[in-house]
Structure formats: C-alpha cells, structure tokens
C-alpha atoms as a PDB file:
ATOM      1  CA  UNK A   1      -6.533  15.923   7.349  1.00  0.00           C
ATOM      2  CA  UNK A   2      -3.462  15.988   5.293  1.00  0.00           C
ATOM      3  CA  UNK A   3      -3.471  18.838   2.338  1.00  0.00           C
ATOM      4  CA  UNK A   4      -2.681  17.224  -1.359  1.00  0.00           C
ATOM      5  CA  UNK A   5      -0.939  18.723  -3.699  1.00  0.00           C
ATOM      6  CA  UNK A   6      -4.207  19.001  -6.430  1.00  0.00           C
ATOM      7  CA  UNK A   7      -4.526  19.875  -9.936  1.00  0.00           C
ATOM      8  CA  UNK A   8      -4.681  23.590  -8.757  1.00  0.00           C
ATOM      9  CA  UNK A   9      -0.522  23.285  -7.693  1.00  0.00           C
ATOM     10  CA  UNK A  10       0.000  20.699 -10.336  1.00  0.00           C
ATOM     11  CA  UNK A  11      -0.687  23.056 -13.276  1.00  0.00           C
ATOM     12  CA  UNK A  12       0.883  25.777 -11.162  1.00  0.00           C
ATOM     13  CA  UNK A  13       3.959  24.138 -11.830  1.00  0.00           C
ATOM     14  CA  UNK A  14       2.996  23.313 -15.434  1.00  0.00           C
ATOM     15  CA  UNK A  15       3.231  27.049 -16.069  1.00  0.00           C
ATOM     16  CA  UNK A  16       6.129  27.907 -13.874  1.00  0.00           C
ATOM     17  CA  UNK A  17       8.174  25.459 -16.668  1.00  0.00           C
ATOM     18  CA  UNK A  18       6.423  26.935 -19.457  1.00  0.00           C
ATOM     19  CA  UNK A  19       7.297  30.077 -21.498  1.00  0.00           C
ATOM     20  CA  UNK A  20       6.297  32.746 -19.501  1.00  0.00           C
ATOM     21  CA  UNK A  21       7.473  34.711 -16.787  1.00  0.00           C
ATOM     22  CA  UNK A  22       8.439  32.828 -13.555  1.00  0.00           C
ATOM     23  CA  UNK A  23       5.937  32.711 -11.292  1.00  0.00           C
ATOM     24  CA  UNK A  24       3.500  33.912 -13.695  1.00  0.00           C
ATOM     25  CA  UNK A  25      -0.242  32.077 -14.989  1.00  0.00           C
ATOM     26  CA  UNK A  26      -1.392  32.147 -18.243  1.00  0.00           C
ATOM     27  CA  UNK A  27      -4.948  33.944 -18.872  1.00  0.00           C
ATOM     28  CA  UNK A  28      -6.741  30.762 -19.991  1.00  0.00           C
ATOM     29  CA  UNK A  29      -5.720  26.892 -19.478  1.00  0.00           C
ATOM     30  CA  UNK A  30      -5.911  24.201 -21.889  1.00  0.00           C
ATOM     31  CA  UNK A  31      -9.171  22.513 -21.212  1.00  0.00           C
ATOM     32  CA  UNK A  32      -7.600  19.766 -22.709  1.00  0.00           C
ATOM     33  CA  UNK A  33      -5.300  19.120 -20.530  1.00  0.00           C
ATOM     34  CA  UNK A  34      -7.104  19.582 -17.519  1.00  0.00           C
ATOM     35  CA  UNK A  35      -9.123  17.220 -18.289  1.00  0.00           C
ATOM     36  CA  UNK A  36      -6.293  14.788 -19.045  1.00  0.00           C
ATOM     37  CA  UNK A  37      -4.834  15.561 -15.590  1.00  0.00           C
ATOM     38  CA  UNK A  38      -8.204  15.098 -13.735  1.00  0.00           C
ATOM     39  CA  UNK A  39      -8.888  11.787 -15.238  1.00  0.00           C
ATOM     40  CA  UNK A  40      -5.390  10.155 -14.655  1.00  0.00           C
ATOM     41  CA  UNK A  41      -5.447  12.103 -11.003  1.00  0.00           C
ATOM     42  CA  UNK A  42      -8.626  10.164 -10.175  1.00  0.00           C
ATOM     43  CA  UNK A  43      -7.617   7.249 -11.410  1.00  0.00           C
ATOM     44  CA  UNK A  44      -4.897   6.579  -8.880  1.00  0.00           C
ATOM     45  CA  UNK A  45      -6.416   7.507  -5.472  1.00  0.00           C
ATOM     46  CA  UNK A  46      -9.569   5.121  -6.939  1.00  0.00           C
ATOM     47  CA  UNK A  47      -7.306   1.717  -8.094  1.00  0.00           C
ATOM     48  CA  UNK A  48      -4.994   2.558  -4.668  1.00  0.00           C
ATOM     49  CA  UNK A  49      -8.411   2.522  -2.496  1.00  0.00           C
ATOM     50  CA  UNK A  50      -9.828  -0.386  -4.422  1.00  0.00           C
ATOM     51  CA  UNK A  51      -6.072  -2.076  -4.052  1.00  0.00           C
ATOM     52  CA  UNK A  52      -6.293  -1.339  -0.227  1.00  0.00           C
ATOM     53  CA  UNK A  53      -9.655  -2.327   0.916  1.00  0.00           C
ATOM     54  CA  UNK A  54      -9.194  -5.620  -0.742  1.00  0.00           C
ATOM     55  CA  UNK A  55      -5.999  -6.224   1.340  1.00  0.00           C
ATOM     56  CA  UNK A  56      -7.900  -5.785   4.777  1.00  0.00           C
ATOM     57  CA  UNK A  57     -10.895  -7.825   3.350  1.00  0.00           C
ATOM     58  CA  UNK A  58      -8.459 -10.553   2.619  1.00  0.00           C
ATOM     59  CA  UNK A  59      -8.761 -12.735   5.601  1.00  0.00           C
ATOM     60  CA  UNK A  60      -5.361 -15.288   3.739  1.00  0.00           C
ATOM     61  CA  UNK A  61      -3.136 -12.138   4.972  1.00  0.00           C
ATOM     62  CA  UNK A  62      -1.964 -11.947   7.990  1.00  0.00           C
ATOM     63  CA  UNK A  63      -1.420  -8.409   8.175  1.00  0.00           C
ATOM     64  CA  UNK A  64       0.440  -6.973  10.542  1.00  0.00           C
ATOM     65  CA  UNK A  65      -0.310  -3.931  13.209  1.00  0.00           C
ATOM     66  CA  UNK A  66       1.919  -1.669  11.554  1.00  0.00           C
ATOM     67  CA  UNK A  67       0.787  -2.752   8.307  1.00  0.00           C
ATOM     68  CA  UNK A  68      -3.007  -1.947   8.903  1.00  0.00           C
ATOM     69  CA  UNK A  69      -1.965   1.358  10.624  1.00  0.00           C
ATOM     70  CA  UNK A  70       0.218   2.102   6.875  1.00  0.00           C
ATOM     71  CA  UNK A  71      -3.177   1.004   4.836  1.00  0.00           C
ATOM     72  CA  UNK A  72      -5.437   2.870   6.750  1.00  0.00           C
ATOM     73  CA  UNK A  73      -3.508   6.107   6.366  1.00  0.00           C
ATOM     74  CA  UNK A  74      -2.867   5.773   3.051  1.00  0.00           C
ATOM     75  CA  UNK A  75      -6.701   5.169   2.319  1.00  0.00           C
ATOM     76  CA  UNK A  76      -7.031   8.337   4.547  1.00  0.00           C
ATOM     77  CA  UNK A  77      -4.873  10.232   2.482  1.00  0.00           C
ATOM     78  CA  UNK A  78      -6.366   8.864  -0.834  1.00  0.00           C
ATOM     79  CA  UNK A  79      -9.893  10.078  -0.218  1.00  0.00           C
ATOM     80  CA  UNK A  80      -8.687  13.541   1.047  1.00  0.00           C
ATOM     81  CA  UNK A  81      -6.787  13.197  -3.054  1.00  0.00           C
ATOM     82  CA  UNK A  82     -10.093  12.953  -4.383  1.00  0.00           C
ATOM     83  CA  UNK A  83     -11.885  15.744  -2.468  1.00  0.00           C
ATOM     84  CA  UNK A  84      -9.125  17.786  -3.420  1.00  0.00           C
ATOM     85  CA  UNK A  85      -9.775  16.454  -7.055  1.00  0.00           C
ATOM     86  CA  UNK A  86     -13.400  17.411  -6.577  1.00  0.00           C
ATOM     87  CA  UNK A  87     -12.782  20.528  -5.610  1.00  0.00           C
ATOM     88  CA  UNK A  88     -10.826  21.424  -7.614  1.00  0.00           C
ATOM     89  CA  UNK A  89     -12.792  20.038 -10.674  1.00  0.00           C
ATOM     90  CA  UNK A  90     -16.075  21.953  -9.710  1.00  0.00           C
ATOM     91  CA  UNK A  91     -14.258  25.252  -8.992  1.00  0.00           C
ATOM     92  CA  UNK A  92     -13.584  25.937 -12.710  1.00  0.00           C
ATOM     93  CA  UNK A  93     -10.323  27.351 -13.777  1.00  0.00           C
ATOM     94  CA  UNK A  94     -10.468  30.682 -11.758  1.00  0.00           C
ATOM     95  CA  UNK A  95      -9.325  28.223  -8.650  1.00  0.00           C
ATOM     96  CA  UNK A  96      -6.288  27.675 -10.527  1.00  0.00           C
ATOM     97  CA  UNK A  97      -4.821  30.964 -10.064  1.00  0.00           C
ATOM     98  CA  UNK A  98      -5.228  30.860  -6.106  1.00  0.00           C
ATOM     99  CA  UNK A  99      -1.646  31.425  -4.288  1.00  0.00           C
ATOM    100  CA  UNK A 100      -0.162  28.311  -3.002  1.00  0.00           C
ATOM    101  CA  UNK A 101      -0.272  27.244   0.588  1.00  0.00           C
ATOM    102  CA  UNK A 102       2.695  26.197   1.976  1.00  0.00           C
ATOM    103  CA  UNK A 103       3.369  22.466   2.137  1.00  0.00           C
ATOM    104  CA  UNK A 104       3.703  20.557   5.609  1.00  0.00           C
ATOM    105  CA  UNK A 105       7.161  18.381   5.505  1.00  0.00           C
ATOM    106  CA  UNK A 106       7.107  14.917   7.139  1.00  0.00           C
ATOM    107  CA  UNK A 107       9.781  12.041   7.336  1.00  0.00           C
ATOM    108  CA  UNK A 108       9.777  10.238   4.619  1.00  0.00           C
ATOM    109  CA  UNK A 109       9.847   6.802   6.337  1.00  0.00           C
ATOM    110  CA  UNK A 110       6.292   7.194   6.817  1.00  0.00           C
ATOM    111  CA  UNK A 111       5.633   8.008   3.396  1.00  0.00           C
ATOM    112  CA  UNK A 112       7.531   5.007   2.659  1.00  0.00           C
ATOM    113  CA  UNK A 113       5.265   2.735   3.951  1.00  0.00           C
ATOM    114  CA  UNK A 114       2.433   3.919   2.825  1.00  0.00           C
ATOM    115  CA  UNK A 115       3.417   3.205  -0.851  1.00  0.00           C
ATOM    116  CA  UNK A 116       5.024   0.078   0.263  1.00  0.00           C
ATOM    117  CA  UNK A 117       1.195  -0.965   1.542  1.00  0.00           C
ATOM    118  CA  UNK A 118       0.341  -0.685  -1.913  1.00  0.00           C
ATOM    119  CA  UNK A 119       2.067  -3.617  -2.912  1.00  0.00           C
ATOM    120  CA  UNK A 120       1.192  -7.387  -1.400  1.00  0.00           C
ATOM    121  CA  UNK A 121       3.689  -8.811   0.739  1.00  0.00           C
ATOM    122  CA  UNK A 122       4.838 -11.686  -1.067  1.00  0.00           C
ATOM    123  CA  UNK A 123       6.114  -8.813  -3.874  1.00  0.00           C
ATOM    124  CA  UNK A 124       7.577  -6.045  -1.701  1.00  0.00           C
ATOM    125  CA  UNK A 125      10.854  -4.970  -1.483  1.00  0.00           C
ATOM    126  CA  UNK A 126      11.466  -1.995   0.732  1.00  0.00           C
ATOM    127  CA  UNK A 127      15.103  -0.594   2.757  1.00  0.00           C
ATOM    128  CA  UNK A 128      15.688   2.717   3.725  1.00  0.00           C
ATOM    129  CA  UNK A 129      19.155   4.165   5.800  1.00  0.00           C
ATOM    130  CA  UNK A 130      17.981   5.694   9.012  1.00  0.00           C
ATOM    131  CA  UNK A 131      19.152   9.075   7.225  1.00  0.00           C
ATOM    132  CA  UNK A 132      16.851   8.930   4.577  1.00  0.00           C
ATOM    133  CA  UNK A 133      14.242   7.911   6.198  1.00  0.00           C
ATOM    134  CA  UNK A 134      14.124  11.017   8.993  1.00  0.00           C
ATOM    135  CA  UNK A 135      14.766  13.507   6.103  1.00  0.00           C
ATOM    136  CA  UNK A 136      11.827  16.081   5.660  1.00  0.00           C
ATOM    137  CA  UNK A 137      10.025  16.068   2.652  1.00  0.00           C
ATOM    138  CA  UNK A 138       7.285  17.705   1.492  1.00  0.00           C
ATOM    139  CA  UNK A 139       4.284  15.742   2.270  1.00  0.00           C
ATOM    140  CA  UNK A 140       1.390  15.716  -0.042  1.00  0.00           C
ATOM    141  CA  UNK A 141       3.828  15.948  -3.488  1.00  0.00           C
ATOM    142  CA  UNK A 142       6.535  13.581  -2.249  1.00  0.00           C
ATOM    143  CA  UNK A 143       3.233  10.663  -1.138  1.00  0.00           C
ATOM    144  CA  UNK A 144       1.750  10.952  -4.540  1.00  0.00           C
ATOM    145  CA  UNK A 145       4.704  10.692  -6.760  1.00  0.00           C
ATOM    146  CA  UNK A 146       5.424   7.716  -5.098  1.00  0.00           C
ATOM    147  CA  UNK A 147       2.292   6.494  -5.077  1.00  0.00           C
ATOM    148  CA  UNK A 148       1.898   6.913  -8.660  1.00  0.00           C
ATOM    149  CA  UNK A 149       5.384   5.351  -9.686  1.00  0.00           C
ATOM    150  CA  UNK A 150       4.532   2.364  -7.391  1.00  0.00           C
ATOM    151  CA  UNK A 151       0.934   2.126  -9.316  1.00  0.00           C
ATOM    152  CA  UNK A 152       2.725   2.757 -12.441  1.00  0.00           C
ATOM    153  CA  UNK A 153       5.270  -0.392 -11.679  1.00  0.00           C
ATOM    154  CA  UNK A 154       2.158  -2.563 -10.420  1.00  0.00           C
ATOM    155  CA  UNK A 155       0.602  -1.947 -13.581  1.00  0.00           C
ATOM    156  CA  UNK A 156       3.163  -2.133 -16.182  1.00  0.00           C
ATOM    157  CA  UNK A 157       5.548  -4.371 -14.633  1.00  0.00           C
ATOM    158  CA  UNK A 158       5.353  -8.307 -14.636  1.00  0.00           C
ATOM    159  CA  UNK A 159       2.064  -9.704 -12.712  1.00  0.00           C
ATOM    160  CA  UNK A 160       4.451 -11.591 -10.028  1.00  0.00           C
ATOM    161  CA  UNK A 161       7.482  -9.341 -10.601  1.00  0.00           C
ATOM    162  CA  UNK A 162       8.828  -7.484  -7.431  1.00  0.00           C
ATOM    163  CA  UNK A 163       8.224  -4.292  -6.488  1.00  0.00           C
ATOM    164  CA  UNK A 164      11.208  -2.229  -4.358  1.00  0.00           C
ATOM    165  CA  UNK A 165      10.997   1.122  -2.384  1.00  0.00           C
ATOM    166  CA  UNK A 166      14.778   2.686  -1.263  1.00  0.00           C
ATOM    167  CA  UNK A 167      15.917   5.245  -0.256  1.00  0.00           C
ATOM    168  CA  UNK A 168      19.402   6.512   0.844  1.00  0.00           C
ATOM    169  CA  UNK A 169      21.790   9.957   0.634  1.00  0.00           C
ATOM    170  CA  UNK A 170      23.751   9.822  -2.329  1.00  0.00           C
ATOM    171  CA  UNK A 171      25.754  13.008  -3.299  1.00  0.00           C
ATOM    172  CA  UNK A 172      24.194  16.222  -2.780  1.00  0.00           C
ATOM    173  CA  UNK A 173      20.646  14.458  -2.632  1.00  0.00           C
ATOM    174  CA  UNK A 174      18.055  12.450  -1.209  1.00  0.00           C
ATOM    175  CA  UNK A 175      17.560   9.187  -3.555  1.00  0.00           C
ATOM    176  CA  UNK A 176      14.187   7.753  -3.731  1.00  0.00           C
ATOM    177  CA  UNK A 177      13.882   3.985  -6.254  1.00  0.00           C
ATOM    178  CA  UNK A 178      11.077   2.863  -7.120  1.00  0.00           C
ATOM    179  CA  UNK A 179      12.098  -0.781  -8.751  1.00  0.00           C
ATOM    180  CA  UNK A 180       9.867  -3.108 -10.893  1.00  0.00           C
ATOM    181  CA  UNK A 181      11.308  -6.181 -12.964  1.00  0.00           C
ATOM    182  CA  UNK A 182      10.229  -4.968 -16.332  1.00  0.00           C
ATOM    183  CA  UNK A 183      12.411  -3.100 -18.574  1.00  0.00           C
ATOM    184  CA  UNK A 184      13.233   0.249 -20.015  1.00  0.00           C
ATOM    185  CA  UNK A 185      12.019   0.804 -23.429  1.00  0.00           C
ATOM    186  CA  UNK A 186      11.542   3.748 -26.067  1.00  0.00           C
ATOM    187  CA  UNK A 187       8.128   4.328 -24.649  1.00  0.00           C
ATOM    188  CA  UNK A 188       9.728   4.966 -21.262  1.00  0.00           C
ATOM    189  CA  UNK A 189      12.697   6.934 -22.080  1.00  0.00           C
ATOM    190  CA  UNK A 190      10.667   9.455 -24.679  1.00  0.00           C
ATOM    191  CA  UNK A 191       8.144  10.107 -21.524  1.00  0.00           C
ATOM    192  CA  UNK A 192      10.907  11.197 -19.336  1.00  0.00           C
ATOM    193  CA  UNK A 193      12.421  13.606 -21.981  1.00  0.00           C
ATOM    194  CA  UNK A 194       8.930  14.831 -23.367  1.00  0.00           C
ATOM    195  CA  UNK A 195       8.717  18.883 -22.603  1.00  0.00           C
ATOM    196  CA  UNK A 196       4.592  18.599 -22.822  1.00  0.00           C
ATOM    197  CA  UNK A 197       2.677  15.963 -22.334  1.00  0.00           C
ATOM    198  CA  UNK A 198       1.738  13.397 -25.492  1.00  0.00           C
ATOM    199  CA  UNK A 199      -1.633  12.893 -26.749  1.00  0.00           C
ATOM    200  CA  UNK A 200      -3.698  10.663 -24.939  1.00  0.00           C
ATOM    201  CA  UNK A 201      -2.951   9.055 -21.464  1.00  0.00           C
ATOM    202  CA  UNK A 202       0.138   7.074 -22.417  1.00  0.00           C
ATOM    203  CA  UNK A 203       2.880   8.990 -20.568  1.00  0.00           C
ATOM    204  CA  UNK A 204       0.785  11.698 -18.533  1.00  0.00           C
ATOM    205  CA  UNK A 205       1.513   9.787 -15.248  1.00  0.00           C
ATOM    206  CA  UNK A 206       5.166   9.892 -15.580  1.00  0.00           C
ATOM    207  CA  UNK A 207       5.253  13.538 -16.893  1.00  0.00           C
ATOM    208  CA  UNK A 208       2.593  14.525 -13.964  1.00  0.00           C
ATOM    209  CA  UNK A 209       5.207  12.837 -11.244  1.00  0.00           C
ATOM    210  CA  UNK A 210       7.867  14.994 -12.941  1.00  0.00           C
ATOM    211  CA  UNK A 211       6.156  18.492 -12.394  1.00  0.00           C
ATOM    212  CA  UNK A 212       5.590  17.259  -9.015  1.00  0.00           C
ATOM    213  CA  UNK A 213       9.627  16.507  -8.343  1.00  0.00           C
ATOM    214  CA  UNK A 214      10.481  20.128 -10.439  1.00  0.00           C
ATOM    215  CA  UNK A 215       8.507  21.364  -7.780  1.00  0.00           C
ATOM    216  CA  UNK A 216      10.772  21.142  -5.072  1.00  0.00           C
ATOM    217  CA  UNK A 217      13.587  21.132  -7.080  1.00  0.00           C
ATOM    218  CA  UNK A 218      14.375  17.431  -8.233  1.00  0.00           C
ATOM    219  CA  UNK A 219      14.595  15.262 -10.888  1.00  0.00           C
ATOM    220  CA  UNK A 220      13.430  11.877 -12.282  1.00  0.00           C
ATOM    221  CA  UNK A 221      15.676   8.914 -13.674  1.00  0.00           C
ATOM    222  CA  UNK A 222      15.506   6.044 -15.456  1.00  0.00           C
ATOM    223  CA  UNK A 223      18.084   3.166 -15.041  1.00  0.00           C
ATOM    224  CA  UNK A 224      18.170  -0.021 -16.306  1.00  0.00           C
ATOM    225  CA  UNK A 225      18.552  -2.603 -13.161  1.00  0.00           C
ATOM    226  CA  UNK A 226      21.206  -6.045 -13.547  1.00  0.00           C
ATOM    227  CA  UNK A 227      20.486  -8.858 -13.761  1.00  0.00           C
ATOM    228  CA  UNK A 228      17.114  -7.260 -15.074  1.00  0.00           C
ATOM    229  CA  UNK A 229      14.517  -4.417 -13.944  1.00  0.00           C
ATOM    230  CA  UNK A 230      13.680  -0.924 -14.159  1.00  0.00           C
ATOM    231  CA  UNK A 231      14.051   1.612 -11.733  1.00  0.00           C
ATOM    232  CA  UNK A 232      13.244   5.270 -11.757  1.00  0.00           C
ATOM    233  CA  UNK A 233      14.573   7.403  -9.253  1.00  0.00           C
ATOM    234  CA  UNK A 234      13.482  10.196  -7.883  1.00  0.00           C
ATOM    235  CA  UNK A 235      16.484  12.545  -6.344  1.00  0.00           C
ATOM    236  CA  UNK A 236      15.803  15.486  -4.662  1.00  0.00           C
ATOM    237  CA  UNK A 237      17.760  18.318  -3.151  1.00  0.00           C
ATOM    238  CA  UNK A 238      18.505  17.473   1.333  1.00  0.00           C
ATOM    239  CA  UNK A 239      16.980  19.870   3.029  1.00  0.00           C
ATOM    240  CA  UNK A 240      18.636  21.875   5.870  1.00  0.00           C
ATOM    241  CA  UNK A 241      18.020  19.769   9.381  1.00  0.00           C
ATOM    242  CA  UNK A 242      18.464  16.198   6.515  1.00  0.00           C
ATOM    243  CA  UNK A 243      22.255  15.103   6.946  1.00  0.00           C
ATOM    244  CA  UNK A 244      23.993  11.925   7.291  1.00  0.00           C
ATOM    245  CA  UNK A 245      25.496  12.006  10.667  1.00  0.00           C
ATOM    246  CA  UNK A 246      28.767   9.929   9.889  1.00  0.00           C
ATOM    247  CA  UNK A 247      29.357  12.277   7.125  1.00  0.00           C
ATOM    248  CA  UNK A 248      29.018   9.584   4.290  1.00  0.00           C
ATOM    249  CA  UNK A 249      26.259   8.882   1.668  1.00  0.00           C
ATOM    250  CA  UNK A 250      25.806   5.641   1.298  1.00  0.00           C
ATOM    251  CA  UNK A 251      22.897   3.457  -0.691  1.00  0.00           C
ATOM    252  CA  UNK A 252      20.691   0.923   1.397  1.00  0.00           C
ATOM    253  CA  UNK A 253      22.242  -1.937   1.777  1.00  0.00           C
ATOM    254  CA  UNK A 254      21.026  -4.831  -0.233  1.00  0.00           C
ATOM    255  CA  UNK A 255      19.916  -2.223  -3.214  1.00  0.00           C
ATOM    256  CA  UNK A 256      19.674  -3.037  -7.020  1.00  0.00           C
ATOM    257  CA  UNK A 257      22.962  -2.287  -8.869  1.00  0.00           C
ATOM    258  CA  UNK A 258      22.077  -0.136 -12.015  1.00  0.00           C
ATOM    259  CA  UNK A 259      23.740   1.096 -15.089  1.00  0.00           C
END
C-alpha cells in the first residue's frame, strides 16, 4: 500500500515555515486548525471515491483498460488517504511530532493519470514530454496536490469547461498545469499569497497544496490562460537521474499559452 503524506507531515511542514527554529515543532498545535485540515483532507479522498465509482458504474462509458487500471489505483490510493486521515485523527496531537519517513519517488506519468481519471473523458485534456513524465517525484505529496488542484478546478471551474494536466521541463524545473476555463480573481490570487491560512474553508485547499510543494522545495503559480482559463502550476526543483536528454526544455506540445 502506498504511504500518504497525512496531516502528521502536512503540519510538519506548517511549522518548518513558521517562526521557529528549522526543523523544530511547536509544544501545542492549533486545534483549530487541525481540525480545518482534517475536514478539507477528508473531503477530497471522499468526493474523488464517490467521483470514481460512479465512472465504472456508468455502463454509457466505454472505458478503456488503461483507464480502469488508472481508476482503480487511484481509488486504492484514496482509501489508504483516509486511513492515514484516521489515524492520524485518533492519535491526538502527540502523533504529530513523530519523525518523518522517507517518501518513495515514482514517475510522474503514472501520477498523471490518476488525476486525469478524475475528470470524464469528454472534459480531459492531458500531454506530458516523455521527460517529464519519467522524472521521479515524490509519490504520496506530488498525487495529492494534484489531486486536489484537479478537484479544486472540477469544482470551481465551469460545469462543461475543460480540464488539462501537462507537464514538461522548463528552466531549472519540472512544470506541472493544472488548467480549468474559469478565471483568476482576487479570491484566487490573495490565497496564493496568504502566509496562514484564512478563516473558514475558503482557501485552505490551495494553501494545504502549497505546504505540500514547499515541501520538496517548489512553488505554486497562478496564470491567467488566452483566449481564457486559469492555470496554476506547480514547478518543482528536477531531481538528479530527471534530465532532458536532447539538452532542451521544452513545454508539451499543444499547451495553453499564458501571461
């Protein structure tokens, strides 16, 4: 079974960004928030499962064998998120102190399509380079940040709107989009610039998907697609054995232009 990320390593990384030493844990965590985290956190993994089984009831789909393989190990991976969750919930706040355990690295192709089974045919959108896809990344973070921004963009953006996944070397960095046709706003723009997490749920799952990308050392972006769309990008650093074997970074071909 795959190991998740979990609140435990989630608020981990809270702290690490936080005032204190590097590395360090606060004596006592904000109940609060916890609770905030847990209830968005459980949130996901339930709407993806509820998203998923509904696809392979659907007998109108003609699903594909690579596309049930892609559902069912996303729907693997999504109840191993909520015993995680559970866990971690009924543990009480001295779990959150535990060390971390390392985090397996996969290609991220196959991350790839799991998210992409999220999202019904007729609306998906999905090109990777051969590069990108082969580059290691860590595993249970990288699958639910994109899982969550692909949630976030079925629930926010337009009901029929497309949904894109790409992915492609660009610079020093691996560039992951996740594309909807809605728009960027205020809202959007003060959650990717907030320091703490807002009151409330509005926000939490973009600021949540940001810890997760500080993590390893990335960053999240907003740009504004043409002719219309959003797309927020995550971009983290290549790893060692990740390299582009012509020497070039180049985006996926077909991709959204953005400004």
């Amino acid at each position: 079974m795959r190991e998740r990320q979990g609140v435990r390593g989630l608020l981990r990384g809270v702290f690490r960004s936080g005032s204190g030493p590097t590395g360090t844990v606060p004596p006592e965590v904000d109940p609060e928030l916890l609770l905030r985290v847990l209830c968005h956190e459980f949130r996901t993994p339930i709407s993806t499962l509820t998203s998923l089984t509904r696809t392979l009831a659907d007998e109108r789909r003609d699903l594909t064998g690579a596309d049930r393989r892609a559902i069912t190990e996303l729907a693997r991976d999504q109840a191993a998120h909520l015993q995680s969750l559970l866990r971690d919930a009924t543990a009480g706040t001295g779990a959150l102190v535990s060390p971390p355990r390392p985090e397996p690295t996969v290609p991220l192709a196959g991350i790839l399509r799991e998210a992409a089974g999220l999202v019904p045919v007729g609306r998906r959108r999905a090109r990777a380079t051969r590069s990108a896809g082969s580059c290691p990344v860590p595993a249970g973070r990288t699958r639910q940040v994109l899982v969550n921004l692909v949630e976030n963009a079925l629930r926010h953006g337009p009901v029929e709107g497309q949904v894109g996944l790409y992915a492609a070397l660009r610079g020093p960095g691996l560039s992951i989009l996740v594309t909807d046709e809605g728009r960027v706003d205020d809202a959007l723009l003060a959650a990717l610039r907030r320091p703490a997490p807002g009151a409330g749920m509005s926000g939490l799952g973009l600021w949540i998907v940001r810890q997760l990308v500080a993590a390893d050392g990335g960053a999240l972006r907003a740009h504004r697609l043409r002719p219309r769309g959003v797309a927020l990008e995550v971009v983290l650093p290549l790893a060692n054995d990740c390299a582009d074997p012509s020497g070039t970074r180049v985006g996926p071909a077909g991709s959204p232009a953005w400004g």
